[in-house]
Protein backbone atom coordinates (compact mmCIF):
# COMPACT_ATOMS: atom_id res chain seq x y z
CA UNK A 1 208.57 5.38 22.67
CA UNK A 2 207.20 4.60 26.21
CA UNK A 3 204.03 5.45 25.00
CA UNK A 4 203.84 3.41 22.14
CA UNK A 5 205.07 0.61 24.15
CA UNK A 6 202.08 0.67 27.14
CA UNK A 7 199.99 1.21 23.81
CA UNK A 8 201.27 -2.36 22.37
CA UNK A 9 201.09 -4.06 26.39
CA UNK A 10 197.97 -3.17 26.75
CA UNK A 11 197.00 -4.69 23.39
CA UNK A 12 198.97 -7.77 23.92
CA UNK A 13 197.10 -8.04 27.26
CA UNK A 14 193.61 -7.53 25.82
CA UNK A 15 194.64 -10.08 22.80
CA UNK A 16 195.62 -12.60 26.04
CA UNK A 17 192.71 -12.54 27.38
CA UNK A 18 194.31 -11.01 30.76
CA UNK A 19 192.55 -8.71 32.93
CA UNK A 20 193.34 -5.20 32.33
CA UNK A 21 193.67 -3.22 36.11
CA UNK A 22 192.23 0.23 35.59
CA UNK A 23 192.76 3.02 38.51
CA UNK A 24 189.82 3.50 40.76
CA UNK A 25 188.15 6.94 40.74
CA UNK A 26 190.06 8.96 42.63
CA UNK A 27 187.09 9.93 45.28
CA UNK A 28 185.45 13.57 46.42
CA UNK A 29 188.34 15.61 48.87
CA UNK A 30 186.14 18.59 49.11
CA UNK A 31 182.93 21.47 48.81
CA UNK A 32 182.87 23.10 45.84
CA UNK A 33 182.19 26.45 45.28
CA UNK A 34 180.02 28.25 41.99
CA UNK A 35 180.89 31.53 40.92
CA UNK A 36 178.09 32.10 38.07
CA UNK A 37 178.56 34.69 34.96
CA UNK A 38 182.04 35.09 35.66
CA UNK A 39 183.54 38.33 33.17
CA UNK A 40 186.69 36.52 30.71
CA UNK A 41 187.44 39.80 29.10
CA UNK A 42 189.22 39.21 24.85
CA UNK A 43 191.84 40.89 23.44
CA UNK A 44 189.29 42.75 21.05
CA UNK A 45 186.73 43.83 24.09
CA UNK A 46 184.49 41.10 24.02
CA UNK A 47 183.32 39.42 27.02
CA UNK A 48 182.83 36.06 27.17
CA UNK A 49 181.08 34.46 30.31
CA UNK A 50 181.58 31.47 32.15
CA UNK A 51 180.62 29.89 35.34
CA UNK A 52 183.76 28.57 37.95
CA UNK A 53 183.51 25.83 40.30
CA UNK A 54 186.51 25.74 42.62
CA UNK A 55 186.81 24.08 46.03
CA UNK A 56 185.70 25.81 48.71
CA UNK A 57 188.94 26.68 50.44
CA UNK A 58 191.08 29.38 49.52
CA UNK A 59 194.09 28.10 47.81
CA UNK A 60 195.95 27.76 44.40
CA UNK A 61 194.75 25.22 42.31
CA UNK A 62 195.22 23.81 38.82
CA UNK A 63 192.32 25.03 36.38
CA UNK A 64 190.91 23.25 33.57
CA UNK A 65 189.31 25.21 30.87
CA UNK A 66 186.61 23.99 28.63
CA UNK A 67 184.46 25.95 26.50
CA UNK A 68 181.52 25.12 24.66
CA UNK A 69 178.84 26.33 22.02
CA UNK A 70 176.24 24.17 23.81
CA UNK A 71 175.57 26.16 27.14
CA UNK A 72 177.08 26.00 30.23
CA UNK A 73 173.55 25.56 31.65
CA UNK A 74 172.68 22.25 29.56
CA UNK A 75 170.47 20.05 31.06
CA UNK A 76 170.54 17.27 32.34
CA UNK A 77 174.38 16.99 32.37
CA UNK A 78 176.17 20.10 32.19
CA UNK A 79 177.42 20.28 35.80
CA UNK A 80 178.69 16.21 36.06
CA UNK A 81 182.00 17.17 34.99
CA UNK A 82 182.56 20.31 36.50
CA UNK A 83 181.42 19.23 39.93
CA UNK A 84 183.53 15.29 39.63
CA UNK A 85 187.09 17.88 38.97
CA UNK A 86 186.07 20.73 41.30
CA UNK A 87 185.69 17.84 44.30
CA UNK A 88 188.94 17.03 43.46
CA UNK A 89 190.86 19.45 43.59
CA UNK A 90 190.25 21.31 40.67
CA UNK A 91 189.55 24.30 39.45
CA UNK A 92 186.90 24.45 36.28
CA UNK A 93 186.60 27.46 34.30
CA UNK A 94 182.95 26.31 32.31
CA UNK A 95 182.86 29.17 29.23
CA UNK A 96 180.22 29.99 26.60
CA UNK A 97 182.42 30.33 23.38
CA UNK A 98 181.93 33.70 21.46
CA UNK A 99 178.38 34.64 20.12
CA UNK A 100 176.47 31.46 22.19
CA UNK A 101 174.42 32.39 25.24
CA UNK A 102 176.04 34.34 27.50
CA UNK A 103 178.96 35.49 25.65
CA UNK A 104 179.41 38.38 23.55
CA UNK A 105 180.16 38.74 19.99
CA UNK A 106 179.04 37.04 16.50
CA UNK A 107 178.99 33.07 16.45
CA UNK A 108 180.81 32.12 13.72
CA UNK A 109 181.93 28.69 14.35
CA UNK A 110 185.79 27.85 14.90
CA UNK A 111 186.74 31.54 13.52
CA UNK A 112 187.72 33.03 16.80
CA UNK A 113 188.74 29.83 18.55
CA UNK A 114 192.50 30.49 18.55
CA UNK A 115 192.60 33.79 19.95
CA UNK A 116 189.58 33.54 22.30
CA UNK A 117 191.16 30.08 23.72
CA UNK A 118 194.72 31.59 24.21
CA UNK A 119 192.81 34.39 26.17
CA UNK A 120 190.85 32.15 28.42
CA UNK A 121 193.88 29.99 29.02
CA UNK A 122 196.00 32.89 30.40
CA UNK A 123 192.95 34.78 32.08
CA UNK A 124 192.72 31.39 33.73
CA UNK A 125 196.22 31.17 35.09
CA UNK A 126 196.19 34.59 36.41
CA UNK A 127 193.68 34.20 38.73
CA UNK A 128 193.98 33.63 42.17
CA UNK A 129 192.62 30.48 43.02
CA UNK A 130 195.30 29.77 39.79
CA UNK A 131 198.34 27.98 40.33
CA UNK A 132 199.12 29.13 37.13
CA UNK A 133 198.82 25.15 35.31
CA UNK A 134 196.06 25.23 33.06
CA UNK A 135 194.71 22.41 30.90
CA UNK A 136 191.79 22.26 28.88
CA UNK A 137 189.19 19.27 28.53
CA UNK A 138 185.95 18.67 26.34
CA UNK A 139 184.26 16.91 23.82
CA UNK A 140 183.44 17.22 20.30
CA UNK A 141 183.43 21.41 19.48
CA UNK A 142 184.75 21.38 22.49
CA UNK A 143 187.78 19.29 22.14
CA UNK A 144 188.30 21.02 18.75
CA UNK A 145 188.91 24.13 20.06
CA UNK A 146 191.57 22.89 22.17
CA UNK A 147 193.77 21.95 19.26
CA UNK A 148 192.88 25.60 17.77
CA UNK A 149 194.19 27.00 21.41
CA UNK A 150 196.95 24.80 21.76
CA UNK A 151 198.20 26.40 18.39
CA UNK A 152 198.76 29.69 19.48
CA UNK A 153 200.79 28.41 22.19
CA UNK A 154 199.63 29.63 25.39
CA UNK A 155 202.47 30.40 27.99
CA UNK A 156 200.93 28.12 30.68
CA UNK A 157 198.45 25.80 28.87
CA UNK A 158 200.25 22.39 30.23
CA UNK A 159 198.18 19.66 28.67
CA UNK A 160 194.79 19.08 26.78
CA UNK A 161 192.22 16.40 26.61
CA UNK A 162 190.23 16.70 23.10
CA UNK A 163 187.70 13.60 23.05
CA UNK A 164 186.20 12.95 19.43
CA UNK A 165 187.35 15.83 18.30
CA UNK A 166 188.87 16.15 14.73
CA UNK A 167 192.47 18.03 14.56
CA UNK A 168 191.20 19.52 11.09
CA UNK A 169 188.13 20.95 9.45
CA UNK A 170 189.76 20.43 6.10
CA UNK A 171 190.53 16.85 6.38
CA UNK A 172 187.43 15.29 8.30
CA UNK A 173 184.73 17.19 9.81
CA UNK A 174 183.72 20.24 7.99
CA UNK A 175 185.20 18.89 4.43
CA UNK A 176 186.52 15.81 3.78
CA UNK A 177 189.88 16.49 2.12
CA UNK A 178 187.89 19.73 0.59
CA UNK A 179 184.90 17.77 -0.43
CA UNK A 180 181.62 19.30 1.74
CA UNK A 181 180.03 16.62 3.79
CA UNK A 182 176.47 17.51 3.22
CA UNK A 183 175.65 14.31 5.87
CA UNK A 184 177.50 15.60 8.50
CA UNK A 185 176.97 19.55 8.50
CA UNK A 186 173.13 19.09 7.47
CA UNK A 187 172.82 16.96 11.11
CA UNK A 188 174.70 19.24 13.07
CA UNK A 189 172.86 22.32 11.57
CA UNK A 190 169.77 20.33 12.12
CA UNK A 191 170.37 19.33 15.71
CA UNK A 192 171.08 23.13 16.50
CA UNK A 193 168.94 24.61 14.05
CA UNK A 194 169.82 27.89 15.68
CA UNK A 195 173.39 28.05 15.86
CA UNK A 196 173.53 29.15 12.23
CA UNK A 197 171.50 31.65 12.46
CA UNK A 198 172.72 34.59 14.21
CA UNK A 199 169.37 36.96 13.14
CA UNK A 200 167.26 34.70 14.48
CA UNK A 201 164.16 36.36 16.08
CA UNK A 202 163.29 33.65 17.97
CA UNK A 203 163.85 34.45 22.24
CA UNK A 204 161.54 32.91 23.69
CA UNK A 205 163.25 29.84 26.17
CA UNK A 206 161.35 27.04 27.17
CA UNK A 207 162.12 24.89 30.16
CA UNK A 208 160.65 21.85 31.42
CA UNK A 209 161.52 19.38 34.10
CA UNK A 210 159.22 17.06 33.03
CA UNK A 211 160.78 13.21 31.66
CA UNK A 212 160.72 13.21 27.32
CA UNK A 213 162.02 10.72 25.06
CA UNK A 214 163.31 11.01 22.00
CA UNK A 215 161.78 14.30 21.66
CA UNK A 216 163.15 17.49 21.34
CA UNK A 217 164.92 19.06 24.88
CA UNK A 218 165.33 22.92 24.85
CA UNK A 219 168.53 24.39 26.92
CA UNK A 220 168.35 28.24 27.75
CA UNK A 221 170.43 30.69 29.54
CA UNK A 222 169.86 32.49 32.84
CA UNK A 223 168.50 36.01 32.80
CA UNK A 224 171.59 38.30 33.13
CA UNK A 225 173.48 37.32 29.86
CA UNK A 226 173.60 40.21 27.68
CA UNK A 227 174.06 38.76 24.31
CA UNK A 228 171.10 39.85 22.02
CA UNK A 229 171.03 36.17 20.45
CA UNK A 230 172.04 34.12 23.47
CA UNK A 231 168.00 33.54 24.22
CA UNK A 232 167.78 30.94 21.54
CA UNK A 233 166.71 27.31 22.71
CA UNK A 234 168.92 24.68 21.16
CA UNK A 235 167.43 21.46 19.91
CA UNK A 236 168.28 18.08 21.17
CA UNK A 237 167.17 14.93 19.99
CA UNK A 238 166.59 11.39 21.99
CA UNK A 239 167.29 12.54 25.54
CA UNK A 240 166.44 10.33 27.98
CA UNK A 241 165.27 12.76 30.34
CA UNK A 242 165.62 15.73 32.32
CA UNK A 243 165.82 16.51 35.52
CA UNK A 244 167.30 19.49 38.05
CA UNK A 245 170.63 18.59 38.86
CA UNK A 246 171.24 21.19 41.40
């Protein structure tokens, strides 16, 4: 009820014309600290890798957990988020889902999201920079598969921030109420041509810091992930440009 009632203030405010006061960004409190191709063991013996920024201090922190199909490496703005939380206070636990780049195991999209996000959640809280709160944050496939973890229920998964992100593949994104939306799945196949295709032969990455527009950007992992596929480039379309971030 409180909720729905800031909901309706805020709209009565915006109809008004009044200025709506939004909270500053909280600013940077400290260094962070990158621990890269961290080990996230599943309950089936896969291992699924991930890269942890954490401040600098040895403490207990709250962790956020996102995980992604789209590399933990993308360029040019993989590390914004990780680094804004991690000065903060925060601990962020960065994971390659199953299958994609450095993880182990088959991609199959959204099949082993449940299980694999319950895992990460509670391999998260029983670290020890863990204060044992964990949420979990991300967009798109990534804030998907935090409705698929929150399912199973972990123990110490507190909250979750899913940002356009459908809560079913039946009902709007895969299907639409059962009906397969060719529009949709054609463009996201398209846009990661390899991410369907798990026999793909093709390993060679490509890199480039040079500035492109509206052309294709390639992301690749880091030598050291030990994933036979994970060597794939993904396709990107109509990036502004890329640059080293760190």
């Amino acid at each position: 009820m409180r909720h729905e009632i800031a909901v309706l203030l805020c709209m009565a405010a915006s109809a008004s014309g009044a200025p709506v006061a939004f909270r500053k960004i909280y600013p940077p409190t400290n260094d962070v600290a990158v621990d890269h191709h961290v080990a996230i063991p599943m309950r089936d013996g896969a291992i699924l890798y991930a890269d942890v920024y954490r401040p600098v201090k040895i403490d207990k922190y709250p962790v956020l957990v996102s995980r992604t199909p789209y590399s933990t490496q993308r360029s040019p703005n993989a590390y914004e988020e990780p680094l804004f939380f991690a000065s903060r206070g925060y601990v962020f636990v960065f994971q390659d889902v199953r299958g994609r780049h450095e993880s182990e195991g088959k991609w199959e999209p959204f099949r082993n999201d449940i299980e694999d996000g319950y895992d990460s959640v509670e391999w998260a809280a029983r670290q020890s920079w863990s204060n044992g709160k964990v949420g979990m944050q991300g967009h798109s496939y990534g804030g998907h598969v935090q409705w698929r973890a929150a399912m199973a229920k972990p123990p110490h998964l507190v909250t979750i921030f899913p940002m356009v992100a459908s809560t079913s593949l039946y009902h709007n994104w895969v299907t639409l109420n059962g009906a397969w939306r060719l529009a949709f799945n054609f463009g996201w196949a398209s846009g990661d041509s390899s991410a369907f295709n798990p026999n793909s032969t093709n390993n060679t990455p490509a890199a480039t810091n040079a500035p492109i527009s509206c052309q294709k950007m390639y992301g690749t992992t880091r030598p050291g992930g030990n994933n036979p596929h994970t060597a794939r480039p993904m396709v990107r379309s109509c990036v502004a440009a890329s640059s080293a971030v760190v």
